[in-house]
Protein backbone atom coordinates (compact mmCIF):
# COMPACT_ATOMS: atom_id res chain seq x y z
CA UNK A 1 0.00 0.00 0.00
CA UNK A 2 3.02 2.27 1.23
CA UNK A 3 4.87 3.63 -2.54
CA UNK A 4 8.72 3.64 -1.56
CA UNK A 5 8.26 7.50 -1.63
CA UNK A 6 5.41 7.66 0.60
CA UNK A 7 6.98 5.94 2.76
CA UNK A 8 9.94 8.30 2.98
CA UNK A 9 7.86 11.09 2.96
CA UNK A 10 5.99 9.89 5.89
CA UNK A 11 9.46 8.84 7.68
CA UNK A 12 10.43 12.72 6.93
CA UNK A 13 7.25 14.13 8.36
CA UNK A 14 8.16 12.11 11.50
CA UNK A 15 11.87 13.15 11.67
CA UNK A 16 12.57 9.71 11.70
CA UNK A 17 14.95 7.21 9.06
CA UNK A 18 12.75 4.96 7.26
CA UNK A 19 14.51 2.51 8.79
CA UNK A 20 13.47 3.75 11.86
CA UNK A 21 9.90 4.02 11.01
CA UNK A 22 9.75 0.13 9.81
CA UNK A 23 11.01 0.01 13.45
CA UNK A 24 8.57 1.68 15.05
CA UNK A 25 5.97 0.20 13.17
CA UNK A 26 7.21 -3.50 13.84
CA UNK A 27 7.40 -2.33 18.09
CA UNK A 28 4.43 -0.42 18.38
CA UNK A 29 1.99 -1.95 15.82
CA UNK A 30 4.02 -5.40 15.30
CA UNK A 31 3.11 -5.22 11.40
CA UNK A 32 5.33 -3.15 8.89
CA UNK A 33 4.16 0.28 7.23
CA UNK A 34 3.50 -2.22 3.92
CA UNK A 35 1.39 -5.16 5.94
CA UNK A 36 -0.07 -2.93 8.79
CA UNK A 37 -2.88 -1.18 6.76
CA UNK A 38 -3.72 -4.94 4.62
CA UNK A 39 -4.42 -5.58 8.33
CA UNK A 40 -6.54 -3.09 9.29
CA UNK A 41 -8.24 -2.33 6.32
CA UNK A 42 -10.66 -5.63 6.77
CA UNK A 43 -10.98 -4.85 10.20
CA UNK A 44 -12.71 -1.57 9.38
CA UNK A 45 -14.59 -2.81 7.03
CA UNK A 46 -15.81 -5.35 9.29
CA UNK A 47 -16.84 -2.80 12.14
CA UNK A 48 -19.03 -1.03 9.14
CA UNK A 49 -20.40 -4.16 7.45
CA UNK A 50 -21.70 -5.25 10.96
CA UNK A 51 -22.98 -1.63 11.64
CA UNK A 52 -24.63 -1.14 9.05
CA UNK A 53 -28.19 -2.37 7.83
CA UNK A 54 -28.59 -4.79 5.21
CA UNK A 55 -29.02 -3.15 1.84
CA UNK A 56 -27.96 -3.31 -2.06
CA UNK A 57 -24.72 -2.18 -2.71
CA UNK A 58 -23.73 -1.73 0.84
CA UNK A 59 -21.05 -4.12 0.55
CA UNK A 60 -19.50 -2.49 -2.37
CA UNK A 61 -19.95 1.19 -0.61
CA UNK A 62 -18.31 0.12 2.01
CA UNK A 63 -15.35 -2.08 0.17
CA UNK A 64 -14.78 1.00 -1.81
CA UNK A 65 -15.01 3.15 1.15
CA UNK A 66 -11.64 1.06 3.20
CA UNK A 67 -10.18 1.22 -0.69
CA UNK A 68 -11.18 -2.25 -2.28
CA UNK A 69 -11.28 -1.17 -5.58
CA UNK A 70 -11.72 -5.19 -6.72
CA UNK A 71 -14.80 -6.84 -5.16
CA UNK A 72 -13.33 -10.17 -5.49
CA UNK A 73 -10.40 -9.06 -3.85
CA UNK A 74 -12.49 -7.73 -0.87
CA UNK A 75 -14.22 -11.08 -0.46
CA UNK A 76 -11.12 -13.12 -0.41
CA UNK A 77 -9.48 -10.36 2.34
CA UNK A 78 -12.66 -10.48 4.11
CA UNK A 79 -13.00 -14.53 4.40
CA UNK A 80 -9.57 -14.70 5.19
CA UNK A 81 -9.73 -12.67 8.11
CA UNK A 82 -13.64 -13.96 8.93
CA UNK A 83 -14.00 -17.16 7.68
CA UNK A 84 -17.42 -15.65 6.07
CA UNK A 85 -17.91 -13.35 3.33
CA UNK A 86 -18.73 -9.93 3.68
CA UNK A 87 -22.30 -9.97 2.63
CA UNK A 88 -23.08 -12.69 5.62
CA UNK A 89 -21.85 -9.87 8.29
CA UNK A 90 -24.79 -7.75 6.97
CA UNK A 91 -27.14 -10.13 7.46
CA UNK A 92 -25.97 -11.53 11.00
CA UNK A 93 -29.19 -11.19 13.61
CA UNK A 94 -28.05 -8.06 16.12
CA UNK A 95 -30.78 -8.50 18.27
């Protein structure tokens, strides 16, 4: 997700070595700048699928909205990390 020069510009903005910064990010979030936000984008997604009410489209609005530009690709992150697919969260009884 990070572009080599993001990822310096970021390591600038913090006064810190990107070396440093992978660092920091292994310590702190124990994930590097590259794999922390392919862990924490599903996760977000998640919170919102199982906010929101079932609905067409919502689970392309909201795959779009944590920057899954692929559906498929959305699915396959989201079973991974769920062992369901995305569309099952919006459905799931929260009474």
């Amino acid at each position: 997700m990070f572009e080599p020069e993001l990822l310096t510009r970021v390591a600038v903005a913090a006064h810190l070595s990107v070396r440093s910064l992978r660092e920091a990010f292994r310590r702190h979030l124990d994930a590097t700048p590259t794999g922390y936000p392919s862990r924490v984008r599903p996760a977000r997604a998640h919170a919102d699928l199982l906010a929101a009410s079932a609905g067409r489209g919502r689970v392309a609005a909201v795959a779009a909205r944590w920057g899954f530009v692929q559906p498929g690709r959305f699915a396959a992150a989201y079973r991974a990390a769920y062992g369901r697919l995305p569309h099952e969260a919006l459905r799931e009884d929260r009474g």
